[in-house]
N, C-alpha and C. Protein backbone atom coordinates (compact mmCIF):
# COMPACT_ATOMS: atom_id res chain seq x y z
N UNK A 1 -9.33 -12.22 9.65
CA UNK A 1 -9.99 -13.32 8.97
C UNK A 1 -11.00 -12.80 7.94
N UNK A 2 -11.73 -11.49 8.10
CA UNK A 2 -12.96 -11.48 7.18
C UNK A 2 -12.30 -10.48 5.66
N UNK A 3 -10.68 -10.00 6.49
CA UNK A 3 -10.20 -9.27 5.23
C UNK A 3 -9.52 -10.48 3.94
N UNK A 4 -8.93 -11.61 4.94
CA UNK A 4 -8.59 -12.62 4.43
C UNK A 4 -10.01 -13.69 3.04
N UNK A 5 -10.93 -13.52 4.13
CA UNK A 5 -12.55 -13.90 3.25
C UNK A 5 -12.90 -12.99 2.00
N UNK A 6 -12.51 -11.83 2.25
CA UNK A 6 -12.66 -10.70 1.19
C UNK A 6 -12.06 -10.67 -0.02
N UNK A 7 -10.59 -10.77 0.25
CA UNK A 7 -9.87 -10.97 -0.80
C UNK A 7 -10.22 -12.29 -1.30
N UNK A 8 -10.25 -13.94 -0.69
CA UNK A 8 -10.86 -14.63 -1.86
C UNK A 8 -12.58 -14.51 -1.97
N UNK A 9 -13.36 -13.60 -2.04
CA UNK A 9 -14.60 -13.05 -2.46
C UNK A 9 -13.88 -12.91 -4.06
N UNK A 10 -13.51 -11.42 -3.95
CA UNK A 10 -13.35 -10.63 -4.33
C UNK A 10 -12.44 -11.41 -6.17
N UNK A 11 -11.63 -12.24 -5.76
CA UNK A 11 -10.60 -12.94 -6.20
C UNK A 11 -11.44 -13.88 -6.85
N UNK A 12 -12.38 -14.31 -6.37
CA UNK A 12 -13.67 -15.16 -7.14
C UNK A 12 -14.38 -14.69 -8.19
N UNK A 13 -14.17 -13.47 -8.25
CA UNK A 13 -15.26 -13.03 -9.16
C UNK A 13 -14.46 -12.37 -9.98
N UNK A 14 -12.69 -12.42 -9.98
CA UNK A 14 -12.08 -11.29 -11.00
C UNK A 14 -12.09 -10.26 -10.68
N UNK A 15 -11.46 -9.94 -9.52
CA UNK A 15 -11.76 -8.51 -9.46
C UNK A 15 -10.50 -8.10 -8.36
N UNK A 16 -9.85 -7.16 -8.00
CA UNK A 16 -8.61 -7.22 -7.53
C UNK A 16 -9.04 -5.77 -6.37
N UNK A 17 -8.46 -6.70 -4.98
CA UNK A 17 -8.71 -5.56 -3.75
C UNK A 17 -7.48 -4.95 -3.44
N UNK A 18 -8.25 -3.17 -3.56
CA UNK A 18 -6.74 -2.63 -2.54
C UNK A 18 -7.11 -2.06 -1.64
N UNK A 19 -6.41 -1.83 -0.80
CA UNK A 19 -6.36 -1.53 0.51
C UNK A 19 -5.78 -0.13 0.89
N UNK A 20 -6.12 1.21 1.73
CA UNK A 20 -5.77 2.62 1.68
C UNK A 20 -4.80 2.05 3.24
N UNK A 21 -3.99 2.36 2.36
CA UNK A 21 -2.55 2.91 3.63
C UNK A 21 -2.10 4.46 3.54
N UNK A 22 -3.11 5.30 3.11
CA UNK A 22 -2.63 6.65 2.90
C UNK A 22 -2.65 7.81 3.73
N UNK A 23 -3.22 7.27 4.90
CA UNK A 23 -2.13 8.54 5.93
C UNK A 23 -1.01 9.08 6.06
N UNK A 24 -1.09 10.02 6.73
CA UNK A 24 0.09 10.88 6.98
C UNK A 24 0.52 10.69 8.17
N UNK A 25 1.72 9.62 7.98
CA UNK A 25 1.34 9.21 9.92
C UNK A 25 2.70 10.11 10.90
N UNK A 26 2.62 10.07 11.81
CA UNK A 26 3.45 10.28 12.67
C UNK A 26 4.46 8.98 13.37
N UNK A 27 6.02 9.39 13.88
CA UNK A 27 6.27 8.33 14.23
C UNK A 27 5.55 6.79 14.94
N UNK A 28 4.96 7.58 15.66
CA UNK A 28 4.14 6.19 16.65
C UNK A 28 2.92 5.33 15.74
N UNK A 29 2.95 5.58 14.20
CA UNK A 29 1.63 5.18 13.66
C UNK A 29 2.55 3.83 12.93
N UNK A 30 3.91 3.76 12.70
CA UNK A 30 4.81 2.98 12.46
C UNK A 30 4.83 1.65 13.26
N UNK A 31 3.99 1.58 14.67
CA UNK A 31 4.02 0.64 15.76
C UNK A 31 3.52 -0.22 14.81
N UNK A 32 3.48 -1.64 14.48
CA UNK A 32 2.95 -2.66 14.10
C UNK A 32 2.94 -2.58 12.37
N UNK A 33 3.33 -1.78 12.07
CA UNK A 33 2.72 -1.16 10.25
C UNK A 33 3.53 -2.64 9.64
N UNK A 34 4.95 -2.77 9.98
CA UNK A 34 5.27 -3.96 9.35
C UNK A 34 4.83 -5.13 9.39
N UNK A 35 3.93 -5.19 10.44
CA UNK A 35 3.27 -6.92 10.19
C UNK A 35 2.67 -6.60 9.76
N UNK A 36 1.65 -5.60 9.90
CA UNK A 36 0.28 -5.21 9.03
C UNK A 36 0.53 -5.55 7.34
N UNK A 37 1.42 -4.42 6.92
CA UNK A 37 1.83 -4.84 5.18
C UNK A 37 2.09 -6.39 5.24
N UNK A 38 2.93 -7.28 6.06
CA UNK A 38 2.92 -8.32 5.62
C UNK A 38 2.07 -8.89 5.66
N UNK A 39 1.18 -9.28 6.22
CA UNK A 39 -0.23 -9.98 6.75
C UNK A 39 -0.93 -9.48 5.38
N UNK A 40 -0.55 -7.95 5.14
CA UNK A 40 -1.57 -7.75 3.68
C UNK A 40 -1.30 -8.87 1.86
N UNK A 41 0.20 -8.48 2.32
CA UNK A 41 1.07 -9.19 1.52
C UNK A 41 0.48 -11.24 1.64
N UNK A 42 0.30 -11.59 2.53
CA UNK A 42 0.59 -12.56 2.84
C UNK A 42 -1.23 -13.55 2.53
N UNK A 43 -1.98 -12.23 2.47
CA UNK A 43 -3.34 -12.71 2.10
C UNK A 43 -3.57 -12.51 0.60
N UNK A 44 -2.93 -12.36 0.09
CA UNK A 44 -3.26 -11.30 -1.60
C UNK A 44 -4.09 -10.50 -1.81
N UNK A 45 -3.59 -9.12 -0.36
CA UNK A 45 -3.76 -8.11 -1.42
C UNK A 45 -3.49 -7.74 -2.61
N UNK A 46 -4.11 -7.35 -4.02
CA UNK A 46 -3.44 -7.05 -4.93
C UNK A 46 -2.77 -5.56 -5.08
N UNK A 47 -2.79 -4.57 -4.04
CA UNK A 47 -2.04 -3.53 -3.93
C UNK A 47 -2.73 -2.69 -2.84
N UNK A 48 -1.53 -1.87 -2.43
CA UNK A 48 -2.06 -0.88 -1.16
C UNK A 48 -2.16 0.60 -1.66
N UNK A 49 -2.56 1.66 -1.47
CA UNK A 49 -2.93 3.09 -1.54
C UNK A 49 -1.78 3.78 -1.12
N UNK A 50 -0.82 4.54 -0.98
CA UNK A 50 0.08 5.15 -0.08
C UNK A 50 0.25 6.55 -0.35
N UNK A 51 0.48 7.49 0.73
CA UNK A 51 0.44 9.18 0.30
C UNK A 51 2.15 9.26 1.40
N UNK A 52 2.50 8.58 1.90
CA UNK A 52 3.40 9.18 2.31
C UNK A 52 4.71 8.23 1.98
N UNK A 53 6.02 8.65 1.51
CA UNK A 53 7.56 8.25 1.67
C UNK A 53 7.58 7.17 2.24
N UNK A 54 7.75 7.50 3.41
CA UNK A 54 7.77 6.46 4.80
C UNK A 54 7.22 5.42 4.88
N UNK A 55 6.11 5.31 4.37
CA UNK A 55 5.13 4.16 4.11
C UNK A 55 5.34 3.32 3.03
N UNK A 56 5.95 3.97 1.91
CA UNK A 56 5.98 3.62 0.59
C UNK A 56 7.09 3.14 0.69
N UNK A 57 8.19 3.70 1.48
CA UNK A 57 9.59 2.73 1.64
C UNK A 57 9.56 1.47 2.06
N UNK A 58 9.16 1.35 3.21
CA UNK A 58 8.76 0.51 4.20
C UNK A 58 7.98 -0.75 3.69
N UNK A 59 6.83 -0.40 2.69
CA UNK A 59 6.21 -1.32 2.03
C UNK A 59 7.27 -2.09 1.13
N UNK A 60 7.93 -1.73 0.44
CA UNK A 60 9.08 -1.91 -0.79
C UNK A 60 9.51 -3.04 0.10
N UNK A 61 10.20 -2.55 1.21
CA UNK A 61 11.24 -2.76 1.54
C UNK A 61 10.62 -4.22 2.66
N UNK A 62 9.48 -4.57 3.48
CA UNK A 62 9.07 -5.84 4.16
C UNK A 62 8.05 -6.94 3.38
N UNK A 63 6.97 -6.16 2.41
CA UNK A 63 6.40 -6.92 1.32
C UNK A 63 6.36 -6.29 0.10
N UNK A 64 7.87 -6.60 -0.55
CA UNK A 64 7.82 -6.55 -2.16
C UNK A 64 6.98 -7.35 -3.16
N UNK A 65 5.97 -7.82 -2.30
CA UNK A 65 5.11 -8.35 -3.12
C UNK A 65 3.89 -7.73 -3.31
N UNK A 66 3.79 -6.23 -2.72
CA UNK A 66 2.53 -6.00 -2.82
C UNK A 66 2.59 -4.63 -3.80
N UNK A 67 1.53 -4.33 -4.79
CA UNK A 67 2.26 -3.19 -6.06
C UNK A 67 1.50 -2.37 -5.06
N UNK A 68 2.18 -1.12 -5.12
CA UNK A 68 1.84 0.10 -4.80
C UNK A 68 1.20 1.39 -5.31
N UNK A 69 0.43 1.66 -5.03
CA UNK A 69 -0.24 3.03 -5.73
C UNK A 69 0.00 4.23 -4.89
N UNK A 70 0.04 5.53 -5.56
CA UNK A 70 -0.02 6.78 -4.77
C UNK A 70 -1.06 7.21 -4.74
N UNK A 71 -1.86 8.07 -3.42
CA UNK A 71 -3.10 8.08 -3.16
C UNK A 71 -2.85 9.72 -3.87
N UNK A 72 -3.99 10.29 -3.94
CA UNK A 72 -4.13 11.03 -4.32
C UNK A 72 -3.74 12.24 -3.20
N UNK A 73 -3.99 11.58 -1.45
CA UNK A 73 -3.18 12.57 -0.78
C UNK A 73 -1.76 12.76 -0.51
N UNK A 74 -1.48 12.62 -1.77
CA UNK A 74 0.18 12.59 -1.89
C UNK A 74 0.59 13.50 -2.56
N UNK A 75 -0.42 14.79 -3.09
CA UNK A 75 -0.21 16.03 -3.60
C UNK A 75 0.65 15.99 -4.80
N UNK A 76 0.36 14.66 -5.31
CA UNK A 76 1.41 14.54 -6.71
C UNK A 76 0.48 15.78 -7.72
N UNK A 77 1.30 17.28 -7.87
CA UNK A 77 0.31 17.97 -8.97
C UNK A 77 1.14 18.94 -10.01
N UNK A 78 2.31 18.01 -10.19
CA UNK A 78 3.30 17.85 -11.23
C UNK A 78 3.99 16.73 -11.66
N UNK A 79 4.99 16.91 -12.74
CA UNK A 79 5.54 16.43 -13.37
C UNK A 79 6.67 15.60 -12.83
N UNK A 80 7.92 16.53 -12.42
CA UNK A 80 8.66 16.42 -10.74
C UNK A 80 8.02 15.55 -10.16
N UNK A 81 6.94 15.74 -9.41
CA UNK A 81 6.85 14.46 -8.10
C UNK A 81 6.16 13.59 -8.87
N UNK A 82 6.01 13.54 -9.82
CA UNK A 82 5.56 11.98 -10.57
C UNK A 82 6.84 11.73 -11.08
N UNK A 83 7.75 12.06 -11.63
CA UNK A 83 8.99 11.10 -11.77
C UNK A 83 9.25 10.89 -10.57
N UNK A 84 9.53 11.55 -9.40
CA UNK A 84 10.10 10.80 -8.26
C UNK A 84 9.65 10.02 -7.89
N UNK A 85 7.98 9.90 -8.04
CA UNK A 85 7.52 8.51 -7.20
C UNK A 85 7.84 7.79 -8.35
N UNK A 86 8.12 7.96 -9.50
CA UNK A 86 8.23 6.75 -10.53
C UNK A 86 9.49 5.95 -10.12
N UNK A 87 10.81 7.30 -9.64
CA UNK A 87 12.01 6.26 -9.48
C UNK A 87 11.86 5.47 -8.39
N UNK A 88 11.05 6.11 -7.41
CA UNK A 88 11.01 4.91 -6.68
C UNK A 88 10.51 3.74 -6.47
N UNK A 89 9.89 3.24 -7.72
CA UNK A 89 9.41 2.40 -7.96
C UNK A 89 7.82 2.29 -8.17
């Protein structure tokens, strides 16, 4: 509820919240992650943080409504892994 209050704060004044999904998780950190993105999706977030694949698929793929960013712990420190995260959207 108070992340839900946040975003229309935030949304009041022009200003657009994102949210860090950028761990490096392990299988078991996957428990619940899909309601979570949707629930994020479903309040308007205006985008989430992401450093890992898995996460970044997953997001695409249960709320395509939410734009995605790569966190900076995503070791993007070329050319190469910035087109790849580009193809993937």
């Amino acid at each position: 509820e108070e992340l839900k209050e946040a975003v229309e704060f935030v949304h009041a004044h022009g200003k657009k919240l994102h949210v860090t999904c950028n761990i490096i998780p392990h299988n078991e950190d996957f428990e619940g992650l899909e309601d979570y993105l949707k629930f994020l999706e479903s309040i308007g977030i205006d985008a989430i943080i992401v450093a890992d694949m898995g996460i970044f698929s997953l997001a695409k793929r249960v709320a395509p409504g939410l734009e995605l960013h790569v966190s900076t712990q995503a070791s993007t420190t070329n050319w190469h892994t910035v087109q790849m995260w580009k193809e993937l959207g």
